[in-house]
Protein backbone atom coordinates (compact mmCIF):
# COMPACT_ATOMS: atom_id res chain seq x y z
CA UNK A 1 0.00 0.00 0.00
CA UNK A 2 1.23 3.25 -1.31
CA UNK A 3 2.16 5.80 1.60
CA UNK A 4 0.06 8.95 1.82
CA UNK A 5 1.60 12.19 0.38
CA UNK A 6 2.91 14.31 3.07
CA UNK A 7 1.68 17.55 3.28
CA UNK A 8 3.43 20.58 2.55
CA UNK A 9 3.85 23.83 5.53
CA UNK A 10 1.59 26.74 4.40
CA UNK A 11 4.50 28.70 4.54
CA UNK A 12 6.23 26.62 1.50
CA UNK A 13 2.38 26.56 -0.28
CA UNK A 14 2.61 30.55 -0.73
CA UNK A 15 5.97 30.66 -2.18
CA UNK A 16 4.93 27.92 -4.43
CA UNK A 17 2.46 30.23 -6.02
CA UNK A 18 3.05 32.20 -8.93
CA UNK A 19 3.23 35.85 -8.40
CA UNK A 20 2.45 38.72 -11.72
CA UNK A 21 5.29 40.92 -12.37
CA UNK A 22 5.84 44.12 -10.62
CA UNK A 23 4.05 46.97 -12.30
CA UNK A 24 1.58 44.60 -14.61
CA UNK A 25 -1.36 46.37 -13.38
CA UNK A 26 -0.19 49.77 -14.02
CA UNK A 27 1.42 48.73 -17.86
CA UNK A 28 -2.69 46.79 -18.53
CA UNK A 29 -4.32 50.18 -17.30
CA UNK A 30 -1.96 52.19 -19.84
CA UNK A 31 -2.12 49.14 -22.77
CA UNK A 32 -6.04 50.38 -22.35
CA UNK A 33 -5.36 53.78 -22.53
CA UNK A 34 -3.30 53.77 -25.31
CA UNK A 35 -6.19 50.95 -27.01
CA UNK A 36 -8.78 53.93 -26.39
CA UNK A 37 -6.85 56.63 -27.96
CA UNK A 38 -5.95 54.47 -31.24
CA UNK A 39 -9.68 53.86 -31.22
CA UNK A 40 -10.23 57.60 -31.30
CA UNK A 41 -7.58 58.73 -33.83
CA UNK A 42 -8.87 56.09 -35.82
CA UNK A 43 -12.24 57.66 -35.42
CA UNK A 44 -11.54 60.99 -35.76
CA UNK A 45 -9.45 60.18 -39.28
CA UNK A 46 -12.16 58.22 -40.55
CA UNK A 47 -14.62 61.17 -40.32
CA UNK A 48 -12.02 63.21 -41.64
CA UNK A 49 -11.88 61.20 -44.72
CA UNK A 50 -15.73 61.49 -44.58
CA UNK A 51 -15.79 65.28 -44.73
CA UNK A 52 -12.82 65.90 -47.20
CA UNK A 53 -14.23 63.58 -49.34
CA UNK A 54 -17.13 65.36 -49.49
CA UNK A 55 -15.53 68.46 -49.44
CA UNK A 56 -13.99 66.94 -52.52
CA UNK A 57 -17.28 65.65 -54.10
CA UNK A 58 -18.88 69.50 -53.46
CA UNK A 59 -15.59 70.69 -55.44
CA UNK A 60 -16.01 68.11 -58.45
CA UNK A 61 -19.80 68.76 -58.74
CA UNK A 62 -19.27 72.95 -58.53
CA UNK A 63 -16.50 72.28 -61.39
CA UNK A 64 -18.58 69.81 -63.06
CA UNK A 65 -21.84 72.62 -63.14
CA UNK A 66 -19.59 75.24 -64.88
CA UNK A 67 -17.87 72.71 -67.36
CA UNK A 68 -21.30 71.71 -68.48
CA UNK A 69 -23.12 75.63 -68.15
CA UNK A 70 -20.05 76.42 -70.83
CA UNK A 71 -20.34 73.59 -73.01
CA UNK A 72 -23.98 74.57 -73.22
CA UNK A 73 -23.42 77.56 -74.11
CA UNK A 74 -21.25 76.29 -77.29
CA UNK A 75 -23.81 73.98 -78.33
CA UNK A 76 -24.35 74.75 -81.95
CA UNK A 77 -27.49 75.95 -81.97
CA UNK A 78 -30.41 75.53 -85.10
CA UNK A 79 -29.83 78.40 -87.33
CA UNK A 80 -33.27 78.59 -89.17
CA UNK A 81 -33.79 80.45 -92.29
CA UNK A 82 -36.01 83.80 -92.58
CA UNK A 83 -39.40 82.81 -93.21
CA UNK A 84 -40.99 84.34 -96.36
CA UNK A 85 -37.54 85.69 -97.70
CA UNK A 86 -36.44 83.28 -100.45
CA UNK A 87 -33.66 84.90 -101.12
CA UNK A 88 -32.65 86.46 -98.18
CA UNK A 89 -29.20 84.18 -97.25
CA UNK A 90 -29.28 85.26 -93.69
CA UNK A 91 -30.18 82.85 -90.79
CA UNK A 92 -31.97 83.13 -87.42
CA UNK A 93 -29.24 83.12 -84.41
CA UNK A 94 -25.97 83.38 -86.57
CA UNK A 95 -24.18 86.51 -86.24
CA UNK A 96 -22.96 89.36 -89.19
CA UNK A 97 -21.88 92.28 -90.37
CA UNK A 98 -24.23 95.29 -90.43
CA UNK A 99 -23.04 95.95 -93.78
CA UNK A 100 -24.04 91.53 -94.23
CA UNK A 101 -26.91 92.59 -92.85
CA UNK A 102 -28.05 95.09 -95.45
CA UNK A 103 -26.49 93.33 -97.98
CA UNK A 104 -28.39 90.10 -97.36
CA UNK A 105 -32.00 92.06 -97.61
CA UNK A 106 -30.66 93.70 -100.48
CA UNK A 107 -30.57 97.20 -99.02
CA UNK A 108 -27.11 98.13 -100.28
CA UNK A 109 -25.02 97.75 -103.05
CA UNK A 110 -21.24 98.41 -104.61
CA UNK A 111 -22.43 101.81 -105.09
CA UNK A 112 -24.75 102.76 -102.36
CA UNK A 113 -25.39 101.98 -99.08
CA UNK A 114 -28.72 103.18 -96.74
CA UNK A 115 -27.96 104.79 -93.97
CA UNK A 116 -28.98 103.23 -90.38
CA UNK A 117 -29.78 105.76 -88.04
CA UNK A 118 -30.36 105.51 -84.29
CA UNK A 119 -30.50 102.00 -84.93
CA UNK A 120 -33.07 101.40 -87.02
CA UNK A 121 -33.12 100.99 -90.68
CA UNK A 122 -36.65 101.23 -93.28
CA UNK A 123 -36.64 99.34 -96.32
CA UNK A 124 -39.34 100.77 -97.68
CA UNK A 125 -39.50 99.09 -101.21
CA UNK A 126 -40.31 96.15 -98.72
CA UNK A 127 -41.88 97.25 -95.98
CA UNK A 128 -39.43 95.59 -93.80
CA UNK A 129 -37.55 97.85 -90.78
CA UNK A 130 -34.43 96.29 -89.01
CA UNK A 131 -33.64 97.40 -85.27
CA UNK A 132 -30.26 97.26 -84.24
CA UNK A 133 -29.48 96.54 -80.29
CA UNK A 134 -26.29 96.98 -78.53
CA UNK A 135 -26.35 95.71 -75.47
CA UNK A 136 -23.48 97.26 -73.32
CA UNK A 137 -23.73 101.05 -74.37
CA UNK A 138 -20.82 103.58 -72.64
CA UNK A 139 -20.69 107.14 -73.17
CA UNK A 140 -17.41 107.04 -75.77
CA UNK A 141 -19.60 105.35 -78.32
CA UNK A 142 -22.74 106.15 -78.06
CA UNK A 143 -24.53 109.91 -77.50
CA UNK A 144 -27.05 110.44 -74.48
CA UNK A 145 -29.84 110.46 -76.70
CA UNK A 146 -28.80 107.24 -78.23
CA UNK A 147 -28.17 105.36 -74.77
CA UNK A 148 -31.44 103.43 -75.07
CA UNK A 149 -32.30 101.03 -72.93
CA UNK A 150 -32.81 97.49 -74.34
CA UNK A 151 -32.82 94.14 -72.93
CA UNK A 152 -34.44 90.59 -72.95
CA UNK A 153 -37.61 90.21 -70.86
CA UNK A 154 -37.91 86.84 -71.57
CA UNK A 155 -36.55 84.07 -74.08
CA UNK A 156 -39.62 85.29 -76.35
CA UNK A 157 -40.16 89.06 -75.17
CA UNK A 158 -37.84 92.21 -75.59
CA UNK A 159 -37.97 95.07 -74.19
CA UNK A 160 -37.07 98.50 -76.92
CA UNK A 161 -36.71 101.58 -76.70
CA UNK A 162 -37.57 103.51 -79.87
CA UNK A 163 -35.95 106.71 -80.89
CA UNK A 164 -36.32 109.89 -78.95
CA UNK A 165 -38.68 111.57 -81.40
CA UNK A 166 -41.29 108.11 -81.64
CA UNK A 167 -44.58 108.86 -80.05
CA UNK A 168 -47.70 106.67 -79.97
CA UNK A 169 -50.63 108.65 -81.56
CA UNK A 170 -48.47 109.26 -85.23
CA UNK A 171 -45.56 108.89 -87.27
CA UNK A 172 -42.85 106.24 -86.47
CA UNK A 173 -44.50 105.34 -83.26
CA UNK A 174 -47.44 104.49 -84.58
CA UNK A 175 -46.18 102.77 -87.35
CA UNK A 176 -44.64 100.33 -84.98
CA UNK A 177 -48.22 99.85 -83.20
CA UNK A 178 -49.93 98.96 -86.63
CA UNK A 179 -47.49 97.01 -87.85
CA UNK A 180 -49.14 93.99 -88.77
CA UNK A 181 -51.93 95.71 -89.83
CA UNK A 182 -49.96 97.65 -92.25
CA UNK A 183 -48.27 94.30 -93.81
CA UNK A 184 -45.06 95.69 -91.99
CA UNK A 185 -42.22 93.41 -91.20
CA UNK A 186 -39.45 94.04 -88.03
CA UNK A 187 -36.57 92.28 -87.74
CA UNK A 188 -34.27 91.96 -84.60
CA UNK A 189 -30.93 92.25 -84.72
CA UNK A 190 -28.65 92.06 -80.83
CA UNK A 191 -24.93 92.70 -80.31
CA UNK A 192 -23.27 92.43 -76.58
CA UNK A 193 -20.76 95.38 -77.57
CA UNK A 194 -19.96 97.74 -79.76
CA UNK A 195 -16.20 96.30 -79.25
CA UNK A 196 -14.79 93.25 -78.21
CA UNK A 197 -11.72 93.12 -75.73
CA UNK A 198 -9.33 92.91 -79.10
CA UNK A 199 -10.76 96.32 -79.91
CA UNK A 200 -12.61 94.65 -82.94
CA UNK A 201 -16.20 95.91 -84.52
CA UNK A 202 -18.31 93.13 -83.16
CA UNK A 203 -21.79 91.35 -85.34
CA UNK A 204 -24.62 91.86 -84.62
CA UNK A 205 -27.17 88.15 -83.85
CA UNK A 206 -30.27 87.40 -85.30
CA UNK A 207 -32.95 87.55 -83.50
CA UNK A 208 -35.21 86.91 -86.08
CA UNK A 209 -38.62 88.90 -86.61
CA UNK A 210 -40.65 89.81 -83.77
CA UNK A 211 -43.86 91.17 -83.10
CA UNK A 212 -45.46 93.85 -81.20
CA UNK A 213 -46.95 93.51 -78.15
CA UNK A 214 -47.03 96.33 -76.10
CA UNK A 215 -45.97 99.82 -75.15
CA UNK A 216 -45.48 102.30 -72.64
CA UNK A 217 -44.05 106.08 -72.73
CA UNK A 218 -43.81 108.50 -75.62
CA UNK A 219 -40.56 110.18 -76.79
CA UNK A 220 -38.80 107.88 -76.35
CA UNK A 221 -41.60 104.91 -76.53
CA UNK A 222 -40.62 101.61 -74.47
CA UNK A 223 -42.57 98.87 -76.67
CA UNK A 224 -42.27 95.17 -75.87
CA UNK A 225 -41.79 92.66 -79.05
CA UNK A 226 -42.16 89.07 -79.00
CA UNK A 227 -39.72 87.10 -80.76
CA UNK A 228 -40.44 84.15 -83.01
CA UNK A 229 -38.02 82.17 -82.63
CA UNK A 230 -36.22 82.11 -78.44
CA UNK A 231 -33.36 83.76 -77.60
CA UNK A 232 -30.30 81.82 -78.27
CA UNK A 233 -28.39 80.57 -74.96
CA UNK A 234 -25.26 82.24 -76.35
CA UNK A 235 -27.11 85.49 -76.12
CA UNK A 236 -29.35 84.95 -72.87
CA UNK A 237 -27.33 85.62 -69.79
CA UNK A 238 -26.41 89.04 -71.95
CA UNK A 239 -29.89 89.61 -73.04
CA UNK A 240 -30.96 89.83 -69.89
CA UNK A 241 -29.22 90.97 -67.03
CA UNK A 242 -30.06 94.48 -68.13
CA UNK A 243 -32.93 94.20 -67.40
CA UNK A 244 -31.83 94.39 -63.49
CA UNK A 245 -29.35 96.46 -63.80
């Protein structure tokens, strides 16, 4: 029979035990420090990442807007012939010369050329009248009684302002009224500037006939015409910001 085991003194039982290293609690409290702040500063970059890369989608899409609001504006755009005017080569929306102008309704020749006042311009042998619009007027180029104010309402209405003498009961002012009823035809023709920044004599852009719709004042007379055919995009932002000032 196998002797029983003899016990051990308590004394020898505690050293027996294994004992953690000095210090082990303190280095586990900062091991979970340290966790907790890599935790954070893995937080904090990954919402950094969040915002700049929205910060970055924001700058992409703002880029993006004016790339395509450009490239809109250079779309070539329908250029319809004048309707009723066989052989009239000009089209709606391209841009020319005055002098291409007159030429292409057969108002001037080698020889002789009609004059365009004030910006207007009657063919009489065919009861056609062409308006000419500058946009941008300054003082070097044009006279105060010429500064008249002009500018796009809408894509269909325009806002004119006739020469200083045009009143509404006779004369050139009412000839405008009774256009239509007269067999008259008016014909729109829009420039931004007289100049453009190389100092060059800019064209003018087809507008296209319009129409009479309305009027206020006399001397000068601010009518409204509607337009046949829209303003071009080209032309709109121009067209119309004059119209706010």
């Amino acid at each position: 029979m196998a002797a029983a085991p003899i016990p051990l003194p308590a004394c020898e039982i505690n050293n027996n035990v294994p004992t953690l290293p000095a210090g082990f609690a303190y280095n586990a409290q900062n091991w979970l420090v340290m966790q907790t702040a890599v935790q954070e500063v893995q937080h904090v970059m990954e919402q950094t990442q969040i915002e700049l890369a929205n910060q970055l989608l924001l700058w992409l899409k703002t880029q993006l807007n004016e790339v395509l609001s450009l490239l809109v504006n250079r779309i070539h755009h329908e250029q319809l012939r004048l309707e009723n005017l066989a052989l009239n080569p000009l089209k709606v929306h391209a841009r020319y010369t005055r002098g291409q102008i007159l030429a292409g309704f057969a108002a001037t020749t080698f020889v002789y050329q009609k004059p365009a006042r004030e910006g207007v311009l009657v063919i009489e042998e065919q009861n056609i009248e062409l308006l000419f619009v500058t946009l941008n007027k300054n003082e070097k180029q044009f006279s105060p009684t010429t500064m008249y104010h002009d500018y796009a309402i809408n894509e269909r209405l325009f806002h004119w302002q006739s020469q200083n003498s045009a009143r509404p009961d006779r004369g050139k002012g009412l000839s405008y009224i009774q256009h239509k009823q007269t067999g008259k035809r008016v014909f729109l023709f829009v420039r931004e500037q007289a100049k453009d920044e190389y100092g060059n004599t800019m064209g003018f852009v087809n507008f296209g006939e319009v129409e009479y719709i309305s009027h206020h004042g006399s001397q000068p007379m601010s009518i409204t015409w509607q337009l046949k055919t829209p303003i071009p995009n080209f032309m709109w932002q121009q067209a119309a910001k004059l119209a706010i000032g």
